[in-house]
PDB file of N, CA and C in Angstrom:
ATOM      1  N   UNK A   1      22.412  -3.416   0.529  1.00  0.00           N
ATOM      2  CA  UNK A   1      21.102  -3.975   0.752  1.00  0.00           C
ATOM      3  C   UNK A   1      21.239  -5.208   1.647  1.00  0.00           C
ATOM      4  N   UNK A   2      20.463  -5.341   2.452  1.00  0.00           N
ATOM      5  CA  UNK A   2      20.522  -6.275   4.052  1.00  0.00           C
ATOM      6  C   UNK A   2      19.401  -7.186   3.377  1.00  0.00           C
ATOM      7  N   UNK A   3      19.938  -8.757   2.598  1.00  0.00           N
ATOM      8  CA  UNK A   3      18.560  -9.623   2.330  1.00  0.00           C
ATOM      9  C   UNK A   3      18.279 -10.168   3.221  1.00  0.00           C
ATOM     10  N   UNK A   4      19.002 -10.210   4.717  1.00  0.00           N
ATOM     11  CA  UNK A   4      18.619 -10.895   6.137  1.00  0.00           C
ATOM     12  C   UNK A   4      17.333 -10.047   6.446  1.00  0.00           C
ATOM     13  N   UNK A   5      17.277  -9.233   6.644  1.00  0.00           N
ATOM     14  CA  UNK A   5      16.335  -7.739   6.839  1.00  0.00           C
ATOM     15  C   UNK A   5      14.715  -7.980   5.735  1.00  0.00           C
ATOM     16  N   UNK A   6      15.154  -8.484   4.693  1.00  0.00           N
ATOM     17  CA  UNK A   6      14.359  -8.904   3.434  1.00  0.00           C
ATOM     18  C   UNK A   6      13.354  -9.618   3.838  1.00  0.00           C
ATOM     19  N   UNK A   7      14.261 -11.102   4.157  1.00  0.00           N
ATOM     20  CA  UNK A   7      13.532 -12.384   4.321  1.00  0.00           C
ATOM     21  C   UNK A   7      12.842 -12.182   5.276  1.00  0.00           C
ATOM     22  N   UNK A   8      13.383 -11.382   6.654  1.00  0.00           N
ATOM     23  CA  UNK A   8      12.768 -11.646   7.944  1.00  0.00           C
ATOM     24  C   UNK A   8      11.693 -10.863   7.543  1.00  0.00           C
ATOM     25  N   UNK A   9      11.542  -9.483   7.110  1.00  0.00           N
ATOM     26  CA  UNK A   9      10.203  -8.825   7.141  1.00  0.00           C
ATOM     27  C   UNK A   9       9.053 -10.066   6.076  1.00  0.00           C
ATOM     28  N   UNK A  10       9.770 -10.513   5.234  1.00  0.00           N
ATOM     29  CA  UNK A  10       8.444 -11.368   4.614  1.00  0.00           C
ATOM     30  C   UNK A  10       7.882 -12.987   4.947  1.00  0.00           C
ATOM     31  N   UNK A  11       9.283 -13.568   6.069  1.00  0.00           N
ATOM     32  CA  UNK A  11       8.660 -14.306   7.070  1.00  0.00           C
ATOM     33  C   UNK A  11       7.363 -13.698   7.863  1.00  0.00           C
ATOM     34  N   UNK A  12       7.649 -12.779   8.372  1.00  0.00           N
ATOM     35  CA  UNK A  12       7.144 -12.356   9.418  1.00  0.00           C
ATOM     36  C   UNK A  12       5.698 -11.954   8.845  1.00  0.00           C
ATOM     37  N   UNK A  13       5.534 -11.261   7.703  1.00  0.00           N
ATOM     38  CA  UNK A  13       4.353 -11.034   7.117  1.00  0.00           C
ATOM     39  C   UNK A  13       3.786 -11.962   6.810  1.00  0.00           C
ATOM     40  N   UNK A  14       4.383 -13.526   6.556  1.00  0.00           N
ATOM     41  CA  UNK A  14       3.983 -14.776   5.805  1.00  0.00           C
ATOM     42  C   UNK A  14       2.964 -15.828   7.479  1.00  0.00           C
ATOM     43  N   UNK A  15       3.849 -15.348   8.162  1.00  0.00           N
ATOM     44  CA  UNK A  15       3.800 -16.019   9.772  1.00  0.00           C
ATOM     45  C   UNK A  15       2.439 -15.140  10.246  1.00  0.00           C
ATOM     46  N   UNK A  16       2.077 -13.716   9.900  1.00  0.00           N
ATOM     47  CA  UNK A  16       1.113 -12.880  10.382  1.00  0.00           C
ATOM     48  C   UNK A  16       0.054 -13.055   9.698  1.00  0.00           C
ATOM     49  N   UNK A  17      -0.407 -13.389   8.687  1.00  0.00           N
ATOM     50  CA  UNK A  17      -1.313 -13.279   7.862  1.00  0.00           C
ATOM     51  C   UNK A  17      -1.474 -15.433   7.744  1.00  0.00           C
ATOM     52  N   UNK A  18      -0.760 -15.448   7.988  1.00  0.00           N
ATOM     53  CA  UNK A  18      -1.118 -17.113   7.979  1.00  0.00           C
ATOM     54  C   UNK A  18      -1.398 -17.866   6.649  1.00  0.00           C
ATOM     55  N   UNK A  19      -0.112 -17.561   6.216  1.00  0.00           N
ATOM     56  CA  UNK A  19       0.113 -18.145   4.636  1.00  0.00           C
ATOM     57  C   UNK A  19       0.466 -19.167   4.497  1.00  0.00           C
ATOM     58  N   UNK A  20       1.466 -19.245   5.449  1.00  0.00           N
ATOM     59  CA  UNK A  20       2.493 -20.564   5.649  1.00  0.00           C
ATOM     60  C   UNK A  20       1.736 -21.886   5.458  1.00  0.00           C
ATOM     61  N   UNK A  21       0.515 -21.820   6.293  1.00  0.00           N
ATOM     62  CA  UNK A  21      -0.508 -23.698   6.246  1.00  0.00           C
ATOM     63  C   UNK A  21      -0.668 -23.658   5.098  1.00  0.00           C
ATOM     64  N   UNK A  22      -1.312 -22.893   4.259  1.00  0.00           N
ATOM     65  CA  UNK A  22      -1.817 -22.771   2.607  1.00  0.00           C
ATOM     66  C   UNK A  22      -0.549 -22.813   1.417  1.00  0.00           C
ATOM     67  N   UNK A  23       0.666 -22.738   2.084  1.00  0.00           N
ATOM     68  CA  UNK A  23       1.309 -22.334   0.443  1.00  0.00           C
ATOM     69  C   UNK A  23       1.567 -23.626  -0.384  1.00  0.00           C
ATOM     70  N   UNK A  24       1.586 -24.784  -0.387  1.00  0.00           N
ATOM     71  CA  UNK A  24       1.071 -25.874  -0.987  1.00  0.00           C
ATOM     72  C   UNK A  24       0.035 -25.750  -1.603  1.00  0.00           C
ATOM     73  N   UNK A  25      -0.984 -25.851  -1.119  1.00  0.00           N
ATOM     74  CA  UNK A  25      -2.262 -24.995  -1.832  1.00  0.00           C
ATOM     75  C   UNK A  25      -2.320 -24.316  -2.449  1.00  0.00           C
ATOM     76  N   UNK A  26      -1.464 -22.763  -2.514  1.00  0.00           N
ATOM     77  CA  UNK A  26      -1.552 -21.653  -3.075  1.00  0.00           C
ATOM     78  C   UNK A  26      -0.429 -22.135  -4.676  1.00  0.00           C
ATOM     79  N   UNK A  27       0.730 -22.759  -4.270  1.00  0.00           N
ATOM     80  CA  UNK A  27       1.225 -23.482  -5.095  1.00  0.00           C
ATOM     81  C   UNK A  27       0.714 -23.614  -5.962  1.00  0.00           C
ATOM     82  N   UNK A  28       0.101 -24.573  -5.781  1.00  0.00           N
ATOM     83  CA  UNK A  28      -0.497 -25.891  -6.760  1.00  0.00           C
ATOM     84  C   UNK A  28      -1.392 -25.386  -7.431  1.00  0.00           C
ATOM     85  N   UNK A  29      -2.483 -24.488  -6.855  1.00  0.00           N
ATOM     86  CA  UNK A  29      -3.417 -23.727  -7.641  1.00  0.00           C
ATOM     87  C   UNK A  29      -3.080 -22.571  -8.798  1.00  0.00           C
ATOM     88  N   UNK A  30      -2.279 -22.124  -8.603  1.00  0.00           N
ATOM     89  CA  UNK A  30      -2.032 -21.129  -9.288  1.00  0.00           C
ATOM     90  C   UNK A  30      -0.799 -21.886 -10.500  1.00  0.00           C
ATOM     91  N   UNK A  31      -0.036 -22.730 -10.606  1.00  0.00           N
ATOM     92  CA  UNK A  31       0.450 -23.268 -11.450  1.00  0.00           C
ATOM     93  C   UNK A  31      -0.858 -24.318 -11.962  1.00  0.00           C
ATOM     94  N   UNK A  32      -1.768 -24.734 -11.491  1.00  0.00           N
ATOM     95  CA  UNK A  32      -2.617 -25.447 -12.361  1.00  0.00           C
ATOM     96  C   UNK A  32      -3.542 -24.550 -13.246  1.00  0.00           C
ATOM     97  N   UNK A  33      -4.184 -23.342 -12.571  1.00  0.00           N
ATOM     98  CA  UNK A  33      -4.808 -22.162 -13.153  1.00  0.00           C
ATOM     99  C   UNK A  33      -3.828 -22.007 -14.686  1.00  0.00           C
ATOM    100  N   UNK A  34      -2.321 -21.994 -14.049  1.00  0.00           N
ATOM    101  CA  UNK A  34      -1.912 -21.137 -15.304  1.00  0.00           C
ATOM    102  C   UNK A  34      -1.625 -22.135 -16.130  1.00  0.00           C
ATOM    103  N   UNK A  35      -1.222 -23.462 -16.291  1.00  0.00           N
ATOM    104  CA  UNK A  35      -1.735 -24.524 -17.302  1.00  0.00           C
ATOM    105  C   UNK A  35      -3.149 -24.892 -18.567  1.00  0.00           C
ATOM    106  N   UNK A  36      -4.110 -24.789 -17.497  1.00  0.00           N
ATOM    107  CA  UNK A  36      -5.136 -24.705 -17.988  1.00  0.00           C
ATOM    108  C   UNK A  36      -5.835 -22.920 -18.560  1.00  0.00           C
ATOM    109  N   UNK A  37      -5.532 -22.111 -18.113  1.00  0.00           N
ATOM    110  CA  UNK A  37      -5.597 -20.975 -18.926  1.00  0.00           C
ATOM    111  C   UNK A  37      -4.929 -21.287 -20.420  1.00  0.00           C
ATOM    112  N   UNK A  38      -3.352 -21.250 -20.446  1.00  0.00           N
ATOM    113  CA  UNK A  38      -2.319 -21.524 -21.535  1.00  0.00           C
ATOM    114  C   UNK A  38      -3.335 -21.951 -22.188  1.00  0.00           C
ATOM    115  N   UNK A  39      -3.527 -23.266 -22.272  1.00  0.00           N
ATOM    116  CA  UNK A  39      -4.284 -24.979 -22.636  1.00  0.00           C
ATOM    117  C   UNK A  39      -5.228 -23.995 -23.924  1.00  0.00           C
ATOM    118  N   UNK A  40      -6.506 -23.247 -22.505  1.00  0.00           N
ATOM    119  CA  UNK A  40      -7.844 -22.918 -23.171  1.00  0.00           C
ATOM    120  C   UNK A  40      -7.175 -21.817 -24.430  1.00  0.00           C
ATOM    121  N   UNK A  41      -5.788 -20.920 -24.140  1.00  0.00           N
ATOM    122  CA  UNK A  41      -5.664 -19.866 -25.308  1.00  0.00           C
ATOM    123  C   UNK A  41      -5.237 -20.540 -26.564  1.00  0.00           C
ATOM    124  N   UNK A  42      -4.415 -21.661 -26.260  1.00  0.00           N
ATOM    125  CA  UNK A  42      -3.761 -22.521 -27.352  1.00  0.00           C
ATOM    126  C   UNK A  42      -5.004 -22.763 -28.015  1.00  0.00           C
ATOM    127  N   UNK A  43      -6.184 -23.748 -27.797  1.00  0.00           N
ATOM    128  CA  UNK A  43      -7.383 -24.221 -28.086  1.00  0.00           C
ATOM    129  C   UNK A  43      -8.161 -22.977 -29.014  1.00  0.00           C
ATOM    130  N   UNK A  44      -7.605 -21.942 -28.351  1.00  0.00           N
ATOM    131  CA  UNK A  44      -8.681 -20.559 -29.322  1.00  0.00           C
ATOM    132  C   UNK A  44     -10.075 -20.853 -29.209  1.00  0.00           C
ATOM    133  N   UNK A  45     -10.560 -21.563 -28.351  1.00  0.00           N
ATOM    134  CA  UNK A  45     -12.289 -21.156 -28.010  1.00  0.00           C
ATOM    135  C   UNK A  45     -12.814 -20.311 -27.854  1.00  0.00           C
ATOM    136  N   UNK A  46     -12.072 -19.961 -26.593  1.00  0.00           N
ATOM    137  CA  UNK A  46     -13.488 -18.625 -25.659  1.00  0.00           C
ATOM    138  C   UNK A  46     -12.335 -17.635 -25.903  1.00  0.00           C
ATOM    139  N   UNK A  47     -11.126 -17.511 -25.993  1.00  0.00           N
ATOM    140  CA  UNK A  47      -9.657 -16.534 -26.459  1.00  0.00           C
ATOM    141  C   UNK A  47      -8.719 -17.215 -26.791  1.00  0.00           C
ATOM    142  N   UNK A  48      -7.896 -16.430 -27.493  1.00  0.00           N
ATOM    143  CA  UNK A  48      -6.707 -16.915 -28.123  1.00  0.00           C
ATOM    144  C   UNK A  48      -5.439 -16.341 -27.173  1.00  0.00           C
ATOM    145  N   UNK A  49      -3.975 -16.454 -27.466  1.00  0.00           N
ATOM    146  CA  UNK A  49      -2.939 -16.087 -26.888  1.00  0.00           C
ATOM    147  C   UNK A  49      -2.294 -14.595 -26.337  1.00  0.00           C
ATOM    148  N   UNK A  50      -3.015 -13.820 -28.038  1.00  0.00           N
ATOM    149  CA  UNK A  50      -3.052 -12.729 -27.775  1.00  0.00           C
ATOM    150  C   UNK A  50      -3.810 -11.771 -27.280  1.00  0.00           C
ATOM    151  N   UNK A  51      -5.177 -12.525 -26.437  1.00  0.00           N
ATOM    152  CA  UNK A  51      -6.079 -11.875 -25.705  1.00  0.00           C
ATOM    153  C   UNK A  51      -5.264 -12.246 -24.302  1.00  0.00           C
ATOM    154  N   UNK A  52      -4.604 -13.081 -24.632  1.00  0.00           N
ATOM    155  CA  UNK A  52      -4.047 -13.881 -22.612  1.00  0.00           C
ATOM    156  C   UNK A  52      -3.014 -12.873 -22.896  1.00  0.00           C
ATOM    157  N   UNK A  53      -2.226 -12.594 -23.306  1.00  0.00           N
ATOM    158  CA  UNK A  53      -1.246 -11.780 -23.231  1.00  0.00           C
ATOM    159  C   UNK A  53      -1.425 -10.216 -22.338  1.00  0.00           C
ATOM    160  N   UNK A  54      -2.884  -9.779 -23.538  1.00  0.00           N
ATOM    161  CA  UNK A  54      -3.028  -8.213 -23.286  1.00  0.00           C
ATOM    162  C   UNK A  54      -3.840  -8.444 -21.781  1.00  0.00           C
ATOM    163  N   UNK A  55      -4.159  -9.522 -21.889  1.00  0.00           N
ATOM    164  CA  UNK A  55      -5.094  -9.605 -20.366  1.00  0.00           C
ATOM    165  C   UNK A  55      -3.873  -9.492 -18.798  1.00  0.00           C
ATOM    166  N   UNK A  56      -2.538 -10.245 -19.066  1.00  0.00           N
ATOM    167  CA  UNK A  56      -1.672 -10.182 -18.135  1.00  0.00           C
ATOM    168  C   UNK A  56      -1.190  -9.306 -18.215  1.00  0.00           C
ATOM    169  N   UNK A  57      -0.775  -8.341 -19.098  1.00  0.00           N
ATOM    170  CA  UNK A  57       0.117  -6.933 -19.231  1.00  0.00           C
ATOM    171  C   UNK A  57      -0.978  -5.929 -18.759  1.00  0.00           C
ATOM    172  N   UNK A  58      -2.554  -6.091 -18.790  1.00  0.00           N
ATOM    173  CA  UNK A  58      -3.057  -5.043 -18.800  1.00  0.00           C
ATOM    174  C   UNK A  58      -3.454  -4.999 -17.035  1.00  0.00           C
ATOM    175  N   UNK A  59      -3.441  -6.223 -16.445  1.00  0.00           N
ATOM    176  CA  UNK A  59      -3.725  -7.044 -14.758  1.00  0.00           C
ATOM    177  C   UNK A  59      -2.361  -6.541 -14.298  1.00  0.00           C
ATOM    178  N   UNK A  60      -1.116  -6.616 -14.764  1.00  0.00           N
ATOM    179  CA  UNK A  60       0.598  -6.106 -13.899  1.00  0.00           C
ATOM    180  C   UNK A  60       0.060  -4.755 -13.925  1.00  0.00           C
ATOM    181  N   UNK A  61      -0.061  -3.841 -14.990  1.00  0.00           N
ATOM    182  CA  UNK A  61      -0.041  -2.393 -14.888  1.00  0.00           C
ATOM    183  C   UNK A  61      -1.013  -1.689 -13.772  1.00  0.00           C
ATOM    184  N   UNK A  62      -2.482  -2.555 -13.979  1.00  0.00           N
ATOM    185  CA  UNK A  62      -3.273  -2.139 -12.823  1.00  0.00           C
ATOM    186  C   UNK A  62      -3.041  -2.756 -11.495  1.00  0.00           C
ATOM    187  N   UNK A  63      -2.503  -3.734 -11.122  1.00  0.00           N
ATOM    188  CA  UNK A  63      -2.215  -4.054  -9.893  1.00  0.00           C
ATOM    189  C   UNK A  63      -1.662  -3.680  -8.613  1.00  0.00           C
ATOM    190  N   UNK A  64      -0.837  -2.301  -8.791  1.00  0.00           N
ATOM    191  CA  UNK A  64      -0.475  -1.563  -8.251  1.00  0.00           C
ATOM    192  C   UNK A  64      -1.643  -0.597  -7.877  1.00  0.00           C
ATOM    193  N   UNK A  65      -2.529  -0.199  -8.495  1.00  0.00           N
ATOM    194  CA  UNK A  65      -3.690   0.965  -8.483  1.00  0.00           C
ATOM    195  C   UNK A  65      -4.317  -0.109  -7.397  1.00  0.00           C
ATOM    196  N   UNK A  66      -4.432  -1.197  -7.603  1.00  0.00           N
ATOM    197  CA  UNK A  66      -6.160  -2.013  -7.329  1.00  0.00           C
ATOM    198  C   UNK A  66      -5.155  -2.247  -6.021  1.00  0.00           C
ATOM    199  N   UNK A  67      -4.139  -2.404  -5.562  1.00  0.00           N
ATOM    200  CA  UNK A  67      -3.766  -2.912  -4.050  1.00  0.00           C
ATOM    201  C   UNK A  67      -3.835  -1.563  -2.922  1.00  0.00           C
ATOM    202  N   UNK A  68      -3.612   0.043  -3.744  1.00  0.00           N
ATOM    203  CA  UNK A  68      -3.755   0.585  -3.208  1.00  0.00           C
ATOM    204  C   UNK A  68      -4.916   1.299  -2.925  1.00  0.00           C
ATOM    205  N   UNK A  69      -5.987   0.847  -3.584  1.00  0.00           N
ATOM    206  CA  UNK A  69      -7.186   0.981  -3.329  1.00  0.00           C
ATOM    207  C   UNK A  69      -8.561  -0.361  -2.628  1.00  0.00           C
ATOM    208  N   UNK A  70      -7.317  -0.708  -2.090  1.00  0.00           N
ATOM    209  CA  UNK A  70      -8.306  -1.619  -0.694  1.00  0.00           C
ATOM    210  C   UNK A  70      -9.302  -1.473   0.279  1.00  0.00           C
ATOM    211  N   UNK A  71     -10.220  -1.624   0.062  1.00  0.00           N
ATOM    212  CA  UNK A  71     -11.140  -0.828   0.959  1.00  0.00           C
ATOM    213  C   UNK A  71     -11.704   0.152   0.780  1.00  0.00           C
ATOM    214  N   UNK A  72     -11.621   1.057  -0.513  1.00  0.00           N
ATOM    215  CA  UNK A  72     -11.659   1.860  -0.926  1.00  0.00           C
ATOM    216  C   UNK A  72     -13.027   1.931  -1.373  1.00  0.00           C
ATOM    217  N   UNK A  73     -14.429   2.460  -1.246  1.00  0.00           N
ATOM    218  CA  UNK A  73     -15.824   1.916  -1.432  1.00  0.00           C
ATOM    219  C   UNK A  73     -16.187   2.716  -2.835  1.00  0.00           C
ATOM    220  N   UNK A  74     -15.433   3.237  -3.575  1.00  0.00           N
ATOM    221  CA  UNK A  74     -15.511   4.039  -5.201  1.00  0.00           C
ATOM    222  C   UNK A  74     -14.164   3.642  -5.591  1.00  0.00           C
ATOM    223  N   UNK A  75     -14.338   2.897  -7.177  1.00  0.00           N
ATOM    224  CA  UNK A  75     -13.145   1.962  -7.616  1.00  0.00           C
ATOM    225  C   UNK A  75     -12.329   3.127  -8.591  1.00  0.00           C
ATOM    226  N   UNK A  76     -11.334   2.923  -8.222  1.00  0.00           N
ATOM    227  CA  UNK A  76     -10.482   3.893  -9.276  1.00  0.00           C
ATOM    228  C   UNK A  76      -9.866   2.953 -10.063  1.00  0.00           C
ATOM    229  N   UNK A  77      -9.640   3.064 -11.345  1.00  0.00           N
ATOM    230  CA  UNK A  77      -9.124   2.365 -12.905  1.00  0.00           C
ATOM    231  C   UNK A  77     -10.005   1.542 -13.142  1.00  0.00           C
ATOM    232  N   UNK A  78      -9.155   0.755 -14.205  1.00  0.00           N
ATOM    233  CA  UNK A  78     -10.812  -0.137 -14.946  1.00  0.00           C
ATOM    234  C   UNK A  78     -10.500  -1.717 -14.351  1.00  0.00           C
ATOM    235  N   UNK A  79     -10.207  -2.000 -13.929  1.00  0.00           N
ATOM    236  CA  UNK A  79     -10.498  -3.773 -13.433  1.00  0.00           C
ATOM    237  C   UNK A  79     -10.852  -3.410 -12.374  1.00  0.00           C
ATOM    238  N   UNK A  80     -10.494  -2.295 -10.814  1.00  0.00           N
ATOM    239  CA  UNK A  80     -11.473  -2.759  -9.594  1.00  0.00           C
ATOM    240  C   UNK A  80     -13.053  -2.118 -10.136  1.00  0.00           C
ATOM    241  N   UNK A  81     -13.320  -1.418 -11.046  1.00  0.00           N
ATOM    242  CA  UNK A  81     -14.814  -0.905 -11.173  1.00  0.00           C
ATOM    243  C   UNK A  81     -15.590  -2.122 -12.044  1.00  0.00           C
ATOM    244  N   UNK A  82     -14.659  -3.081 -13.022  1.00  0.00           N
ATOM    245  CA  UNK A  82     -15.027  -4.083 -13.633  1.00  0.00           C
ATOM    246  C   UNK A  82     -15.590  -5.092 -12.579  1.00  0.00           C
ATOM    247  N   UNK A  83     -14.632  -5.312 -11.645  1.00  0.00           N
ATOM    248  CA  UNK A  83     -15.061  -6.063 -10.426  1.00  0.00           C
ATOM    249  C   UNK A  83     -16.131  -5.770  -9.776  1.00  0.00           C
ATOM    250  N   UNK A  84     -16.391  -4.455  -9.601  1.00  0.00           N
ATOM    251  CA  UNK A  84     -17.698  -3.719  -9.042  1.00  0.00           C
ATOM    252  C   UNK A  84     -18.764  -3.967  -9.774  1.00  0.00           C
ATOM    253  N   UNK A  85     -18.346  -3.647 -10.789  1.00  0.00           N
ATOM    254  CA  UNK A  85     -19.546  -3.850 -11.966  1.00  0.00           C
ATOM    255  C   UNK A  85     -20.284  -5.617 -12.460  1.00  0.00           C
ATOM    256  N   UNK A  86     -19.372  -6.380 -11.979  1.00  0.00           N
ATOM    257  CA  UNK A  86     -19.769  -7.966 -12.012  1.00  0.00           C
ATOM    258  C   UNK A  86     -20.099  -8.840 -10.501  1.00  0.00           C
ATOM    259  N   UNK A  87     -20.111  -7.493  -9.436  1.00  0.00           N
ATOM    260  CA  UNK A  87     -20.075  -7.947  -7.972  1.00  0.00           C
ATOM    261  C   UNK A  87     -19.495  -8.831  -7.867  1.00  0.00           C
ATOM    262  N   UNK A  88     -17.879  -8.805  -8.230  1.00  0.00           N
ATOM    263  CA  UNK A  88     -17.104  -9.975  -7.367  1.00  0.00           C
ATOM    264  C   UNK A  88     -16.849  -9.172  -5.837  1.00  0.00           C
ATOM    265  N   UNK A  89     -16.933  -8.441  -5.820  1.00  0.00           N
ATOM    266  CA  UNK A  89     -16.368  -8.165  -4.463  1.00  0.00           C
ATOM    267  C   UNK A  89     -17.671  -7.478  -3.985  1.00  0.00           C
ATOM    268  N   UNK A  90     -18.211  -7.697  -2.779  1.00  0.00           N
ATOM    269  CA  UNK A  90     -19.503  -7.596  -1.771  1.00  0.00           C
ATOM    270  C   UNK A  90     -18.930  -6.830  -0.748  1.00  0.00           C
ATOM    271  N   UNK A  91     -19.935  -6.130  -0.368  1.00  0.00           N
ATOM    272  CA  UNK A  91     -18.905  -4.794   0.932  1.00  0.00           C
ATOM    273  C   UNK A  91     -19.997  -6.276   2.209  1.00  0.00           C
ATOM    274  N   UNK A  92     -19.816  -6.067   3.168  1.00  0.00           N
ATOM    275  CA  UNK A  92     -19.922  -6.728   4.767  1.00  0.00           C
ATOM    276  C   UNK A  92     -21.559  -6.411   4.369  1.00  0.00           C
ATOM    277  N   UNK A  93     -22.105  -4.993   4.546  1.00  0.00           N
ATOM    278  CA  UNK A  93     -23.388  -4.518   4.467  1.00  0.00           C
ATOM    279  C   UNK A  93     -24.219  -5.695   3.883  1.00  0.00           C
ATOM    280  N   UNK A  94     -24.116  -5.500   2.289  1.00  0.00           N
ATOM    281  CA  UNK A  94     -25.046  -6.509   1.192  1.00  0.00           C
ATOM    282  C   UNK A  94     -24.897  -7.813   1.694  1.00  0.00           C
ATOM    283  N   UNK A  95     -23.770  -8.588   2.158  1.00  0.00           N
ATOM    284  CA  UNK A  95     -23.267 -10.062   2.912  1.00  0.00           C
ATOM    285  C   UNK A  95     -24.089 -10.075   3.912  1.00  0.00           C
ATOM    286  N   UNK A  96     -24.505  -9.179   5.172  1.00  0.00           N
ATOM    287  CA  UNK A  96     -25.414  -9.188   6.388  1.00  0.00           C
ATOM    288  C   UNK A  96     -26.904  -9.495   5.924  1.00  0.00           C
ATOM    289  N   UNK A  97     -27.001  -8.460   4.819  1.00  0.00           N
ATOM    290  CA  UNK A  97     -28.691  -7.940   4.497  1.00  0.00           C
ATOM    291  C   UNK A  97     -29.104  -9.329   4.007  1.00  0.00           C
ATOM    292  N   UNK A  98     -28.592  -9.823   2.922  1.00  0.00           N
ATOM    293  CA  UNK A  98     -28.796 -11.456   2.323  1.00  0.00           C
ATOM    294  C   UNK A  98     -29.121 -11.991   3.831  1.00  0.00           C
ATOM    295  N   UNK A  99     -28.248 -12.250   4.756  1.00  0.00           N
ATOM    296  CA  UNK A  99     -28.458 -12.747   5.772  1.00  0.00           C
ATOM    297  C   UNK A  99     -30.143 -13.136   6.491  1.00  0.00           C
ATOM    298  N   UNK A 100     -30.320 -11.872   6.455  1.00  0.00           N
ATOM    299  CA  UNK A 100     -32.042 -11.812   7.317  1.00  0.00           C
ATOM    300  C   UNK A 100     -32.971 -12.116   6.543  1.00  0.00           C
TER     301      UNK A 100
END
């Protein structure tokens, strides 16, 4: 296995997509997210530990489905149709029409 070959393809993807200015940002956010998630399960308010748990094991297993269904305008498994179903994600169309 060539990790020269590794790095360069995920420079190069990091350099293309323009990650590089943000990863400080991307950093920091996502280790503060996952602090304050922990925080709220410890607390047992709105969930406890073992809802954060089944929530990350059940987000790894589908994550593979939901990347290969990008763009995809009918959601296959249950978190991209959940997403559909709470309109986090807006197709261009509904984003224009609001527009006028």
């Amino acid at each position: 296995m060539n990790y020269s070959k590794i790095l360069d393809a995920v420079r190069n993807f990091v350099t293309k997509v323009n990650l590089s200015g943000n990863l400080w940002s991307i950093g920091t956010s996502f280790f503060t997210d996952a602090t304050y998630t922990t925080l709220e399960a410890k607390m047992g308010r709105y969930f406890d530990l073992e809802d954060l748990n089944f929530a990350k094991s059940e987000f790894a297993r589908e994550l593979p489905n939901m990347m290969s269904n990008i763009g995809n305008p009918n959601p296959r498994g249950k978190l991209p149709y959940l997403l559909m179903l709470n309109q986090v994600v807006k197709d261009n169309k509904e984003l224009f029409d609001r527009l006028d």
